[in-house]
Protein backbone atom coordinates (compact mmCIF):
# COMPACT_ATOMS: atom_id res chain seq x y z
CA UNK A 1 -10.92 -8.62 -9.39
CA UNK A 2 -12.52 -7.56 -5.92
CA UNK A 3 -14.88 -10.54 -6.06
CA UNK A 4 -11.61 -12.36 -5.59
CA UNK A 5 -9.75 -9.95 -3.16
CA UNK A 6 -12.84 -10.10 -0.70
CA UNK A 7 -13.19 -13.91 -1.25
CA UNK A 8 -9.38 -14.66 -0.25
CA UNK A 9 -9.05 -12.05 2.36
CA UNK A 10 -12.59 -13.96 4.05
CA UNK A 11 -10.86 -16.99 3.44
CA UNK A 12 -7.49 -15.68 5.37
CA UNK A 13 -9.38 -15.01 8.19
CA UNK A 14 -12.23 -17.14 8.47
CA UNK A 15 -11.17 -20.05 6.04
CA UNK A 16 -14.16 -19.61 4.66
CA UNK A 17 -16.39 -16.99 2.25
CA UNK A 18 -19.49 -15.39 3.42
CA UNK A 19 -21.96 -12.80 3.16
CA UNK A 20 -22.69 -10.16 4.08
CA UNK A 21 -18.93 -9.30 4.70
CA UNK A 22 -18.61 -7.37 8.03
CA UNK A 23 -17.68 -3.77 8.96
CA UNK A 24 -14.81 -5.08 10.53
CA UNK A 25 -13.71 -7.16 7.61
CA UNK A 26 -14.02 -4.17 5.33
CA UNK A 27 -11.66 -1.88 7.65
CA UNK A 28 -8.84 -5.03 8.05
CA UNK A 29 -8.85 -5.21 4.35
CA UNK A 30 -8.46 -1.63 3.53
CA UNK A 31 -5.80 -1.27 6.70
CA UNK A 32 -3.29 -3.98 4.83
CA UNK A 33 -3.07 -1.53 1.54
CA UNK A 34 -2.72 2.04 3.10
CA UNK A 35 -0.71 3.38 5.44
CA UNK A 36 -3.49 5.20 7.14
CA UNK A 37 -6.79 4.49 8.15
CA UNK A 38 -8.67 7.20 9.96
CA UNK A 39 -12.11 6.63 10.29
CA UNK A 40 -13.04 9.43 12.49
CA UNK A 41 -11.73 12.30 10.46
CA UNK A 42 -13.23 16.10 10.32
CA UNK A 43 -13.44 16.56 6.80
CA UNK A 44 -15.70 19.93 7.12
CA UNK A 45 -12.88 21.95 5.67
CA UNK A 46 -12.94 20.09 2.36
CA UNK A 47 -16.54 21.17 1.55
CA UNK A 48 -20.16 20.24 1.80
CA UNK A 49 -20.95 16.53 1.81
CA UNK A 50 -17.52 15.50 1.65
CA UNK A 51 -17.32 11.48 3.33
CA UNK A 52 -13.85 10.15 1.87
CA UNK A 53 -11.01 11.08 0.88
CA UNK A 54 -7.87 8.99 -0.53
CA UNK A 55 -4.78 11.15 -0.53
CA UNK A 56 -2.07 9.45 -2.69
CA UNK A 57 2.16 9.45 -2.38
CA UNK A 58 4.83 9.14 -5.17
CA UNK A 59 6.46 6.24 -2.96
CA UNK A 60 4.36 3.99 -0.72
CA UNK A 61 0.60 3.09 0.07
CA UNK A 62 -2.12 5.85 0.24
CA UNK A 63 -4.03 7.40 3.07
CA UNK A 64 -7.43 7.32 3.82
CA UNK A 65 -9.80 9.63 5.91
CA UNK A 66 -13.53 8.80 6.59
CA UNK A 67 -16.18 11.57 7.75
CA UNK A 68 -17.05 10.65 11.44
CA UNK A 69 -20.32 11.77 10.47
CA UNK A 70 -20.46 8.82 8.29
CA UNK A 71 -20.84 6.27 11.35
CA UNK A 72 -24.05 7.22 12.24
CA UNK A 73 -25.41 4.77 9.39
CA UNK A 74 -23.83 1.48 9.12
CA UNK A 75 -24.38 1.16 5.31
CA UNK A 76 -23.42 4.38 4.16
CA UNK A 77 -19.93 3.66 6.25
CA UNK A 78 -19.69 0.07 4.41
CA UNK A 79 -20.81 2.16 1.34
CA UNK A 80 -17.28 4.69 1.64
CA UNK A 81 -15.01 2.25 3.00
CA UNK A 82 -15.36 0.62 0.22
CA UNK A 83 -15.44 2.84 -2.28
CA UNK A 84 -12.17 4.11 -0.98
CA UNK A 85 -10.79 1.14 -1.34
CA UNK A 86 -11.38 1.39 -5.24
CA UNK A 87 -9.29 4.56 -5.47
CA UNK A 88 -6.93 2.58 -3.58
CA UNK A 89 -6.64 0.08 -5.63
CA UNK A 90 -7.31 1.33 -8.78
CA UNK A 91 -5.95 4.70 -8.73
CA UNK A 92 -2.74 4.66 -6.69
CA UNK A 93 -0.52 4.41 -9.78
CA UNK A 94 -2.43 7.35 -11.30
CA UNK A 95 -0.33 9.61 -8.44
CA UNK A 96 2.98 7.93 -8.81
CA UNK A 97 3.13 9.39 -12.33
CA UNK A 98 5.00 12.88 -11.34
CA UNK A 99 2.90 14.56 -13.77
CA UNK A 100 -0.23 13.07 -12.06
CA UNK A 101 -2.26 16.12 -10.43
CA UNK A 102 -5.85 17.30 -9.67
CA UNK A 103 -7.11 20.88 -9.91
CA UNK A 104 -6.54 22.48 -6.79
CA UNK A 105 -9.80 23.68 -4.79
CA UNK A 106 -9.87 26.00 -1.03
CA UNK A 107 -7.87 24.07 1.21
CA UNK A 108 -8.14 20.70 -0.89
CA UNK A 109 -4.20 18.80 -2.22
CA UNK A 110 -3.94 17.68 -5.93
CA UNK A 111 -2.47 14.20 -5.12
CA UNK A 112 -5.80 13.49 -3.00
CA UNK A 113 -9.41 12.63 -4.32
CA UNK A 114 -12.27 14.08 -2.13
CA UNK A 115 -15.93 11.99 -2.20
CA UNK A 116 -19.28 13.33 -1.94
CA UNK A 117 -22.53 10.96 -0.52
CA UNK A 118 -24.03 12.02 -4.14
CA UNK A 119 -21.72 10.45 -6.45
CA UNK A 120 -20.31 7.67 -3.79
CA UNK A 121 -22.86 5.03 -5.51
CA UNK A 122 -24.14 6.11 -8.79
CA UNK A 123 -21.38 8.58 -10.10
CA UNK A 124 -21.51 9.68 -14.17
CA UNK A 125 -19.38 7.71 -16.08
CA UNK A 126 -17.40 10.96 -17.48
CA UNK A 127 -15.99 11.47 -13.60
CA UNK A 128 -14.52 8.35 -14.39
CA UNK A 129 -12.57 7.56 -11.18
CA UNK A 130 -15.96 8.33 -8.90
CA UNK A 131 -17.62 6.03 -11.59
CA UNK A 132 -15.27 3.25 -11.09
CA UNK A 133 -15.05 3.53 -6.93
CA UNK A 134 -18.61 3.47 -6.76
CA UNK A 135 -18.37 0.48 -8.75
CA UNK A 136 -15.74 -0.90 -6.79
CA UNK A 137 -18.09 -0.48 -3.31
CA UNK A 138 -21.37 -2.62 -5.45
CA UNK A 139 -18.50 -5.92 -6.58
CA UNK A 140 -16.88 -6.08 -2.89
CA UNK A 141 -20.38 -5.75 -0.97
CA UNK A 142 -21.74 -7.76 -3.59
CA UNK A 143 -19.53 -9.60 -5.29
CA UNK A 144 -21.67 -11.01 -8.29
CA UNK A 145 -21.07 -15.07 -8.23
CA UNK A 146 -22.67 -14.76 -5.01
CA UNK A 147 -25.26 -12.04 -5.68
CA UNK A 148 -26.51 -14.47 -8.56
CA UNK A 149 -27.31 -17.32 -6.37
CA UNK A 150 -29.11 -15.01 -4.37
CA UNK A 151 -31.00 -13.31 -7.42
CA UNK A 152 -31.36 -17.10 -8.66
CA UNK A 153 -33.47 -18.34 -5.91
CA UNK A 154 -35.63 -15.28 -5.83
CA UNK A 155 -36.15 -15.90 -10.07
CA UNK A 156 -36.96 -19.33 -9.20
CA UNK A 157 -39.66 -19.19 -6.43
CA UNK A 158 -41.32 -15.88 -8.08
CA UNK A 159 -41.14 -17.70 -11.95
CA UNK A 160 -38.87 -14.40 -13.17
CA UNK A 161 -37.76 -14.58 -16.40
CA UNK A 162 -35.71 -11.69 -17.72
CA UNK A 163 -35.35 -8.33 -15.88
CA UNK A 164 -37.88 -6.35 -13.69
CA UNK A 165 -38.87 -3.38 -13.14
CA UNK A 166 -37.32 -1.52 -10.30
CA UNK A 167 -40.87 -0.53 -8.63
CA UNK A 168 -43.05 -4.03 -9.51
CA UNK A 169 -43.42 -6.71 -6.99
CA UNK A 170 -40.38 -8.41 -8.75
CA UNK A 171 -38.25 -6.08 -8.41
CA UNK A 172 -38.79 -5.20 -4.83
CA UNK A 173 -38.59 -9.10 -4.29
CA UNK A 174 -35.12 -8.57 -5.49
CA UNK A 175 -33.94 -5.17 -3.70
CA UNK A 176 -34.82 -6.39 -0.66
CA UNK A 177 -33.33 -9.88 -1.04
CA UNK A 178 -29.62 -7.89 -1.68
CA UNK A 179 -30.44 -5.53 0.92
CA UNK A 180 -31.20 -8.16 3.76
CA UNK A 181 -28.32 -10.80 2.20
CA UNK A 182 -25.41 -8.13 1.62
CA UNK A 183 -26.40 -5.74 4.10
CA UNK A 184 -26.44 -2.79 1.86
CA UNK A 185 -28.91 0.18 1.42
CA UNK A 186 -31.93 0.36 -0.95
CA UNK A 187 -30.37 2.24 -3.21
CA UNK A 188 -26.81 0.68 -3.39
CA UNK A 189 -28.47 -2.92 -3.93
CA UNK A 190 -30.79 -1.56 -6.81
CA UNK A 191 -27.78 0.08 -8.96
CA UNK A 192 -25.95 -3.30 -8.49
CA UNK A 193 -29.21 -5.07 -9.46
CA UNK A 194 -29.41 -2.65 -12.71
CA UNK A 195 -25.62 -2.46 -13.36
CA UNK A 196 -25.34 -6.57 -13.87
CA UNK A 197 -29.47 -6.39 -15.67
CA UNK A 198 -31.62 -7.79 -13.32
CA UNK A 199 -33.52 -4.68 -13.03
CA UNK A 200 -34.35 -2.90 -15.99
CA UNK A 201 -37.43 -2.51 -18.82
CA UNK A 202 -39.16 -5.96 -18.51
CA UNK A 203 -39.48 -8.41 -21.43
CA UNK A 204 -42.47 -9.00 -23.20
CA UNK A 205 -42.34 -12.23 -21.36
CA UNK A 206 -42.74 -11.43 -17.40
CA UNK A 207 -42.37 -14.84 -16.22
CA UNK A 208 -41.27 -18.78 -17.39
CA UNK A 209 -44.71 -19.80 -17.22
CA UNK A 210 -47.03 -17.15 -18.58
């Protein structure tokens, strides 16, 4: 699903589909589904480690604040834009239930969902709507069709066969392949990696040859 909105929003602009996607690219998509984008916000009074936060309506498009703290590393701003843009997307309709509310917390709303750096990427699966935004950010920086060319050549010139082990020679091969070719962080391109089994407990088999 966000393979494809990435793909034709690229297309839109650029007529054409590459990667990595930019910064600005990110923001233009996110802009055309919200009614608010504000990138610079002071979210201090939310809490401790608080980057993002979607705040939903009954009627219309959803708003969306960023941390300014969070542009002082250009992956971990690609990292929340994006996985804002999952709540956006796959939450709105959540809020335009009337009954739809979150626990109320300090100074915090129950139509809006506040993010933390620590469960932006690799969020449990029983917070189910951090889960599924931090999915969201891995398929639109990394959208897999293309992240499996990428993995393919790497399997190819290195004779991988089956998955590798996060910390081997392999699997470093492959972090920093999705790192450089997505422009992602270490630890965003590994859960990816893991998530679609290219990472993982190796196979009794470690390469085609051997």
């Amino acid at each position: 699903m966000f393979e494809k909105l990435v793909g034709d929003h690229l297309r839109s602009k650029h007529g054409k589909v590459e990667f990595p996607i930019s910064t600005d690219d990110i923001t233009t998509l996110i802009e055309r589904d919200v009614t608010d984008l504000d990138q610079y916000a002071d979210l201090t009074m939310y809490g401790t480690g608080v980057e993002g936060v979607t705040e939903f309506a009954r009627a219309g498009k959803p708003r969306v604040s960023i941390s300014n703290d969070v542009h002082r590393f250009e992956n971990r701003l690609r990292t929340t834009l994006t996985h804002e843009y999952g709540h956006v997307i796959l939450h709105s309709y959540l809020f335009a239930l009337e009954q739809r509310q979150l626990a109320v917390d300090g100074n915090r709303k129950p139509n809006a969902i506040y993010c933390k750096r620590d469960t932006m990427i690799s969020a449990s699966k029983t917070d189910w709507m951090e889960w599924q935004a931090g999915y969201v950010s891995g398929a639109a920086l990394m959208p897999k069709t293309y992240l499996q060319k990428l993995v393919a050549e790497i399997q190819h010139a290195r004779n991988i066969y089956g998955p590798c082990e996060p910390g081997s020679a392999n699997g470093e091969a492959l972090i920093s392949a999705v790192v450089s070719g997505f422009a992602v962080s270490r630890e965003a391109a590994t859960v990816r990696l893991k998530i679609l089994g290219y990472l993982g407990r190796e196979q009794a088999i470690g390469n085609l040859f051997t």
